[in-house]
N, C-alpha and C. Protein backbone atom coordinates (compact mmCIF):
# COMPACT_ATOMS: atom_id res chain seq x y z
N UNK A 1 -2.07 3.62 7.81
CA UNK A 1 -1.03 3.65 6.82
C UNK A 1 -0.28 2.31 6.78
N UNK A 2 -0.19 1.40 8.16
CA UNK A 2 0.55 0.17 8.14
C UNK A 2 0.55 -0.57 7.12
N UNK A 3 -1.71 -0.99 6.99
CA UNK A 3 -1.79 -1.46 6.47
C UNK A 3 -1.73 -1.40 4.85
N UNK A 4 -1.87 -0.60 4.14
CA UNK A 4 -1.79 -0.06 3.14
C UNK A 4 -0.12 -0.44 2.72
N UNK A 5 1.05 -0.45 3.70
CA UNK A 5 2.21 -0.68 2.99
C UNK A 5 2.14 -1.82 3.30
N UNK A 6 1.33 -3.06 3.96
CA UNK A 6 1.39 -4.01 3.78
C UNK A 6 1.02 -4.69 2.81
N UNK A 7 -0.32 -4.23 2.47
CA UNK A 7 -1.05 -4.43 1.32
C UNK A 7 -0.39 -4.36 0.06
N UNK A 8 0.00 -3.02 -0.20
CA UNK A 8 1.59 -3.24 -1.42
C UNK A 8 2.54 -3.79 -1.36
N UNK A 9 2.96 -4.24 -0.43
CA UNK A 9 4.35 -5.05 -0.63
C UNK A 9 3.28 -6.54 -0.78
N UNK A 10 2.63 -6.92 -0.08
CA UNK A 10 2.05 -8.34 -0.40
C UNK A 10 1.30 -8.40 -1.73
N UNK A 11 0.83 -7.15 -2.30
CA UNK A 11 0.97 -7.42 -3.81
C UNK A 11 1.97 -7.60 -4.31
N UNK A 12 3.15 -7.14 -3.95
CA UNK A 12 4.62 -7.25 -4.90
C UNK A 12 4.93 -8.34 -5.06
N UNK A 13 4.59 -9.04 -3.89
CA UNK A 13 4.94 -10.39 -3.48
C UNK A 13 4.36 -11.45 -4.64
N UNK A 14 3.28 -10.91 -4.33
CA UNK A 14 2.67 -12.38 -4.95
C UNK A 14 2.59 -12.28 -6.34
N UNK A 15 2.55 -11.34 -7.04
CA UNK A 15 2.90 -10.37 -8.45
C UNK A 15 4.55 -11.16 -8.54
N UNK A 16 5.47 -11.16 -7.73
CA UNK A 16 6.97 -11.95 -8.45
C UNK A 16 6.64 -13.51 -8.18
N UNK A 17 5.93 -13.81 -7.11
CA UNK A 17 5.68 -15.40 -6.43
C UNK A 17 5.10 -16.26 -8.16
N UNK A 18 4.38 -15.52 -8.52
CA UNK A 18 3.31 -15.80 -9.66
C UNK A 18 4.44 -15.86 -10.77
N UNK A 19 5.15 -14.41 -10.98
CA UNK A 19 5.94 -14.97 -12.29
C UNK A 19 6.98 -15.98 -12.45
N UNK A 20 7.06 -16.29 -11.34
CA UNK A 20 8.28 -17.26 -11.04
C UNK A 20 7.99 -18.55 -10.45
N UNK A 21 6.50 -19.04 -10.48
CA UNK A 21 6.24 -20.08 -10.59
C UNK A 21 5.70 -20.76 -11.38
N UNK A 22 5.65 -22.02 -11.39
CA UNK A 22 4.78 -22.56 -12.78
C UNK A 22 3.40 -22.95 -12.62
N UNK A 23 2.59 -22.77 -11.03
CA UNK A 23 1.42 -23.48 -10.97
C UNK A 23 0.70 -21.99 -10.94
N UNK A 24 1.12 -20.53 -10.54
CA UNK A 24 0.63 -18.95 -10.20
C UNK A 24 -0.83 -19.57 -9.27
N UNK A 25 -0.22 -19.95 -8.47
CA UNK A 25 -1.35 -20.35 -7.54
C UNK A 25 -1.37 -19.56 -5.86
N UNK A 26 -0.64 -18.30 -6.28
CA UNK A 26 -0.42 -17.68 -5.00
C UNK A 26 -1.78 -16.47 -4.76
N UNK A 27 -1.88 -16.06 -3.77
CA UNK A 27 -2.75 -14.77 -3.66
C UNK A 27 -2.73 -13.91 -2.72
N UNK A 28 -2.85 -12.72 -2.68
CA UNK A 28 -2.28 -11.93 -1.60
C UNK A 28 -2.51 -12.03 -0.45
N UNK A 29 -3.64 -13.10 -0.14
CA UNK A 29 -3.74 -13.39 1.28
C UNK A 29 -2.87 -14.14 2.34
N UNK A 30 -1.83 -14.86 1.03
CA UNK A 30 -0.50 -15.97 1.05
C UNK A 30 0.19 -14.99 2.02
N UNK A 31 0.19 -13.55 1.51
CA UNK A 31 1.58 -12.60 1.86
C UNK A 31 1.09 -11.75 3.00
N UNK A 32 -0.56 -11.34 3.14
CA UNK A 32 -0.74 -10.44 3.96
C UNK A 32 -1.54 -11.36 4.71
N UNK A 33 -0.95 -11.82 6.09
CA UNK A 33 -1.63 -12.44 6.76
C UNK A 33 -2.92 -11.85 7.38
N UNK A 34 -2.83 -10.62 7.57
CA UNK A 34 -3.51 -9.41 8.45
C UNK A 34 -5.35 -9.48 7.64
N UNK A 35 -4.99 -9.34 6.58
CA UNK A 35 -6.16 -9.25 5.62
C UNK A 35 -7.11 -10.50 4.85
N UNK A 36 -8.85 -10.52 5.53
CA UNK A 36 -9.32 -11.95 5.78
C UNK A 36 -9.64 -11.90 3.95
N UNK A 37 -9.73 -13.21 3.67
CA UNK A 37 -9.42 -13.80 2.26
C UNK A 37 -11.04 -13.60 2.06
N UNK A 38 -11.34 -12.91 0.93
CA UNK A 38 -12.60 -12.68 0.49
C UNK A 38 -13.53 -14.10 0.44
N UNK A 39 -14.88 -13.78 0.62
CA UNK A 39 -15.96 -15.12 0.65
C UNK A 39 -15.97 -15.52 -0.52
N UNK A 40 -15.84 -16.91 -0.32
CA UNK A 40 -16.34 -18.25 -1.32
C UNK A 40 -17.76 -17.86 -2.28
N UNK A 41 -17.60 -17.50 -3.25
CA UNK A 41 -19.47 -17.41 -3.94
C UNK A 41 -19.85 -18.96 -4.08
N UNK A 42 -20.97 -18.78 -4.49
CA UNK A 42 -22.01 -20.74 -4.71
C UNK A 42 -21.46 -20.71 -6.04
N UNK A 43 -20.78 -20.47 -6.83
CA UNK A 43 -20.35 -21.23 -8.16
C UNK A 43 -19.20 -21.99 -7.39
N UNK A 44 -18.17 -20.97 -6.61
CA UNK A 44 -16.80 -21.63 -6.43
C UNK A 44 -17.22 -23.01 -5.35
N UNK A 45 -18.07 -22.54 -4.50
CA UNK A 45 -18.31 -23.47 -3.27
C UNK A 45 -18.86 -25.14 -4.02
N UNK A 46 -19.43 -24.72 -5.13
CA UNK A 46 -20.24 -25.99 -5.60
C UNK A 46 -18.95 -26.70 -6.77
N UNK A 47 -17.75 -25.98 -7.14
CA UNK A 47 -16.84 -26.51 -7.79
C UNK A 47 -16.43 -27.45 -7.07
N UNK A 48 -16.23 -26.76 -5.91
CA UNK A 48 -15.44 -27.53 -4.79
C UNK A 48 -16.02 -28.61 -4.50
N UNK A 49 -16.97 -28.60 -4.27
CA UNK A 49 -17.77 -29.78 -3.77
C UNK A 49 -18.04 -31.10 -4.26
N UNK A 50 -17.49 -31.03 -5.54
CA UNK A 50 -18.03 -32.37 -6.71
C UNK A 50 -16.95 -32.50 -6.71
């Protein structure tokens, strides 16, 4: 259950972080430290790379 109210409040988070910034470059991994940041696919990895 912890995690689950963590998980919603670090959506809340980053849901106001976003409207109230001008770059919305936040993501819930910003807020929930606990929870590992989903894998890189080969489109994003090869953006990165050039």
């Amino acid at each position: 259950m912890g995690m689950r109210v963590e998980r919603g409040t670090a959506l809340l988070a980053t849901l106001y972080a976003n409207a109230h910034s001008s770059n919305d470059g936040y993501k819930l991994t910003d807020f929930a430290p606990y929870h590992d940041e989903p894998a890189m696919t080969l489109e994003q990895a090869m953006e990165q790379w050039e």
